[in-house]
N, C-alpha and C. Protein backbone atom coordinates (compact mmCIF):
# COMPACT_ATOMS: atom_id res chain seq x y z
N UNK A 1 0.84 -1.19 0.00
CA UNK A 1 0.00 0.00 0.00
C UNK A 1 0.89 1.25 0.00
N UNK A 2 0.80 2.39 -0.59
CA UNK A 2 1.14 3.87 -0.91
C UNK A 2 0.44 4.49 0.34
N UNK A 3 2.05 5.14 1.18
CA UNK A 3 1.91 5.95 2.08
C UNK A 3 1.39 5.07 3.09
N UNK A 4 1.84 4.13 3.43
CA UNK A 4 1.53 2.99 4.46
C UNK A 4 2.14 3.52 5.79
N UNK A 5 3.45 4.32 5.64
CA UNK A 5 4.11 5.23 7.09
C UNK A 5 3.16 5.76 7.46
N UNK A 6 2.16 6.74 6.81
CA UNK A 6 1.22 8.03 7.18
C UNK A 6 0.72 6.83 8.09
N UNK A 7 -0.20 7.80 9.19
CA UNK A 7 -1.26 7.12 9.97
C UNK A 7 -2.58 7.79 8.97
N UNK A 8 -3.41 6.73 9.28
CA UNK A 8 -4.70 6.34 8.86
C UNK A 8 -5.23 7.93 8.69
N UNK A 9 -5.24 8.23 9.83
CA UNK A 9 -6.17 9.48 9.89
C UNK A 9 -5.46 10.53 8.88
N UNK A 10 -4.13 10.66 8.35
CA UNK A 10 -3.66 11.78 7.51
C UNK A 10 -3.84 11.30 5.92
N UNK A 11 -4.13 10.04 5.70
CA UNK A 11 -4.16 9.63 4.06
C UNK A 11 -4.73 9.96 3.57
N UNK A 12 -6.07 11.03 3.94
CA UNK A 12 -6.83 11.99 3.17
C UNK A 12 -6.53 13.23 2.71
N UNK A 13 -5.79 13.46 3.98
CA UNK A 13 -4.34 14.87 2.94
C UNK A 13 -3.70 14.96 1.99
N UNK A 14 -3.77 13.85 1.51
CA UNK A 14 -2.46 13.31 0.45
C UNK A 14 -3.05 13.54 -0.81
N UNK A 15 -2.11 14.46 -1.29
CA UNK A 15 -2.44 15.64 -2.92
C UNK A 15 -2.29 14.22 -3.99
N UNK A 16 -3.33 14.12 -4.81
CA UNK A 16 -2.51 13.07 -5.76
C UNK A 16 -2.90 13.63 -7.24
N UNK A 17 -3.38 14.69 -7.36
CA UNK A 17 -3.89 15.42 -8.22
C UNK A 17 -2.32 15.86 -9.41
N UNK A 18 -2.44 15.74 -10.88
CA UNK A 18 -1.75 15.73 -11.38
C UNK A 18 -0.44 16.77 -10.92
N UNK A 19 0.42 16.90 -10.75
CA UNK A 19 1.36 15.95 -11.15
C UNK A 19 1.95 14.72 -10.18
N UNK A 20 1.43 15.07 -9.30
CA UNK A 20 1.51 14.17 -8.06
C UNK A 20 1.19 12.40 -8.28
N UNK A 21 0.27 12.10 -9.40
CA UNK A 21 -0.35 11.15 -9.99
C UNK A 21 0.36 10.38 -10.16
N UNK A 22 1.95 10.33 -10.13
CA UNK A 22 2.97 9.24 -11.08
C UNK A 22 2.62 8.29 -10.25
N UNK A 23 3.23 6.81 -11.11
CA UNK A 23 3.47 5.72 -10.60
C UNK A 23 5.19 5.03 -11.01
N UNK A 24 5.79 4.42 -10.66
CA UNK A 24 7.07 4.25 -10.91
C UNK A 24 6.52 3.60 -12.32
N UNK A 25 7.72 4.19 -13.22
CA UNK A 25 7.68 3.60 -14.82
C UNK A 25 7.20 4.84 -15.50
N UNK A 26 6.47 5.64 -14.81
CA UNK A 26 5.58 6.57 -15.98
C UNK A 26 6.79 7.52 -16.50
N UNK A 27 6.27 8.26 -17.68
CA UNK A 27 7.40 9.27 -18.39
C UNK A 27 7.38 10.62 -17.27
N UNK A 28 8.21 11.16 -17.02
CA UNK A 28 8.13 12.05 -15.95
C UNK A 28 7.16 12.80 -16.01
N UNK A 29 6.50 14.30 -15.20
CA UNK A 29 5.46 14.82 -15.46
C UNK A 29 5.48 16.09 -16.31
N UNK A 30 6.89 16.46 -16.10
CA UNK A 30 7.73 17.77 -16.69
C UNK A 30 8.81 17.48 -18.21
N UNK A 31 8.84 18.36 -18.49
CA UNK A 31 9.80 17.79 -19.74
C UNK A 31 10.66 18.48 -19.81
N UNK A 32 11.81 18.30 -20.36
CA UNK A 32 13.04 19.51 -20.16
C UNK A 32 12.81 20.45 -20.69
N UNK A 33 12.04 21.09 -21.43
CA UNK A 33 11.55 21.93 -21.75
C UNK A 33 10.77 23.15 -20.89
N UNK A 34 9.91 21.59 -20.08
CA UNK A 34 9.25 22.96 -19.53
C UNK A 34 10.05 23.28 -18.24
N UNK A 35 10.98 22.44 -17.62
CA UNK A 35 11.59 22.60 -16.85
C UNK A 35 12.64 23.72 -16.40
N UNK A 36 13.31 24.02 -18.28
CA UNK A 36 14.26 25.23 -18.41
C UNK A 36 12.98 26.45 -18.33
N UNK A 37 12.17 26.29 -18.66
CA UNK A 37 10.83 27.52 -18.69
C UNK A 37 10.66 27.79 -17.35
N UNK A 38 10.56 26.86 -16.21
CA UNK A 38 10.46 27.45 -15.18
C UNK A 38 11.11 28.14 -14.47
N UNK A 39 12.73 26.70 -14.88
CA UNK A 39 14.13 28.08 -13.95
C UNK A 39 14.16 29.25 -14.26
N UNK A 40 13.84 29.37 -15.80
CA UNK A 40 13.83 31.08 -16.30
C UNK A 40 12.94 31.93 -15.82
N UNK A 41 11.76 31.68 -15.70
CA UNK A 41 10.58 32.03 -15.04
C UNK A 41 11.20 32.55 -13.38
N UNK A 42 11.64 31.38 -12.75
CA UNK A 42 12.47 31.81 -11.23
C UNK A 42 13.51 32.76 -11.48
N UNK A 43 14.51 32.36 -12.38
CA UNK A 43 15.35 33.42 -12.13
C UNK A 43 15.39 34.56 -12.70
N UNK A 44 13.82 35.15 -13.33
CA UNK A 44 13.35 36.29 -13.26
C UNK A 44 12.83 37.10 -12.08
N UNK A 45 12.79 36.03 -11.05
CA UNK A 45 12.18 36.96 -9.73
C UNK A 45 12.97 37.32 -8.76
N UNK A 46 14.63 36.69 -9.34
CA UNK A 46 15.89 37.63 -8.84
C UNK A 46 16.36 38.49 -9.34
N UNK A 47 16.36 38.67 -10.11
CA UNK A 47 16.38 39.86 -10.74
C UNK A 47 16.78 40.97 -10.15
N UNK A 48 18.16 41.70 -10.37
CA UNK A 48 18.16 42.94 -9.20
C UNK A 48 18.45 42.95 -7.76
N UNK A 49 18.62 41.61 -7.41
CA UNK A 49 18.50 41.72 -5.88
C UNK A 49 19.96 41.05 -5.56
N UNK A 50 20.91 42.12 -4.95
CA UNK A 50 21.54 42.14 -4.16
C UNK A 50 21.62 42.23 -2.35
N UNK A 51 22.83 41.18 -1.95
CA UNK A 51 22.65 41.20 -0.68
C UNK A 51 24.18 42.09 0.03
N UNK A 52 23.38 42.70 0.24
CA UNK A 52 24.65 44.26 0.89
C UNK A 52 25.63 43.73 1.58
N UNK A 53 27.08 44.18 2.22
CA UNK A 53 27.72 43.73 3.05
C UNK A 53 27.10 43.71 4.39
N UNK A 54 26.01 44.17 5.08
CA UNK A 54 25.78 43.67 6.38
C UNK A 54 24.29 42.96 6.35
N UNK A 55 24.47 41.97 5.18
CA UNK A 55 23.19 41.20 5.24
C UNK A 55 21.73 41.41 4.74
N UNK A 56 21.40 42.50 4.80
CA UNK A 56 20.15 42.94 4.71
C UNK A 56 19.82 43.06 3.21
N UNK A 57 18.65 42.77 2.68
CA UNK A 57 18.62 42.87 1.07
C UNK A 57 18.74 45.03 0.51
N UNK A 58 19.51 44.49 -0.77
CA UNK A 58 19.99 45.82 -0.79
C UNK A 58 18.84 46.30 -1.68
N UNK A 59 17.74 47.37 -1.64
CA UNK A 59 16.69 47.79 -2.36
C UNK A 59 16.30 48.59 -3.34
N UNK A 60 17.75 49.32 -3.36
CA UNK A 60 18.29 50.54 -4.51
C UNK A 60 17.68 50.53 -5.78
N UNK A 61 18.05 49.04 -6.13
CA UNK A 61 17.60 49.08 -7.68
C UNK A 61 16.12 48.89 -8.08
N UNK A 62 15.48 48.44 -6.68
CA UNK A 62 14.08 48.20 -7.11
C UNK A 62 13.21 49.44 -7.45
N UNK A 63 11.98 49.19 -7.70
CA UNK A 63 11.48 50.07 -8.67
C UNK A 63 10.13 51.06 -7.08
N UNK A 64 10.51 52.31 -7.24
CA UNK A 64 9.42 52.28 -5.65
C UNK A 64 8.03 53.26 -6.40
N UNK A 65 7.63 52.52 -5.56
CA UNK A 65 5.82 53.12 -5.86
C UNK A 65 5.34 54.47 -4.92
C-alpha cells in the first residue's frame, strides 16, 4: 500500500492530483523543456537583488511606488 508510514487518519491529505499522480515507470510529469521555462521564469524573480555587506537585502535598484 502507498503511504503505508502516514497514519490512517492523515491519508486523506495526500495531494494526488496531477502531477503528483505518477506511478514508478511513468514518463516524468515535466519535460526539459518545460523545466528550463520554469528556472527562467524563477530566475526572473531575482532579478536585481543584491545582498549588501551587512546582510540585509539591498533595495536601490528596485522600482518604488
Amino acid at each position: 500500500m502507498k503511504f503505508d508510514d502516514l497514519p490512517v487518519q492523515y491519508r486523506g491529505n495526500i495531494d494526488v492530483q496531477p502531477p503528483f499522480d505518477r506511478r514508478r515507470g511513468d514518463p516524468p510529469a515535466l519535460s526539459e523543456g518545460d523545466i528550463e521555462a520554469i528556472v527562467a521564469f524563477l530566475n526572473t524573480l531575482t532579478d536585481g537583488y543584491e545582498l549588501s555587506p551587512t546582510g540585509s537585502p539591498d533595495c536601490s535598484n528596485s522600482a518604488r511606488y
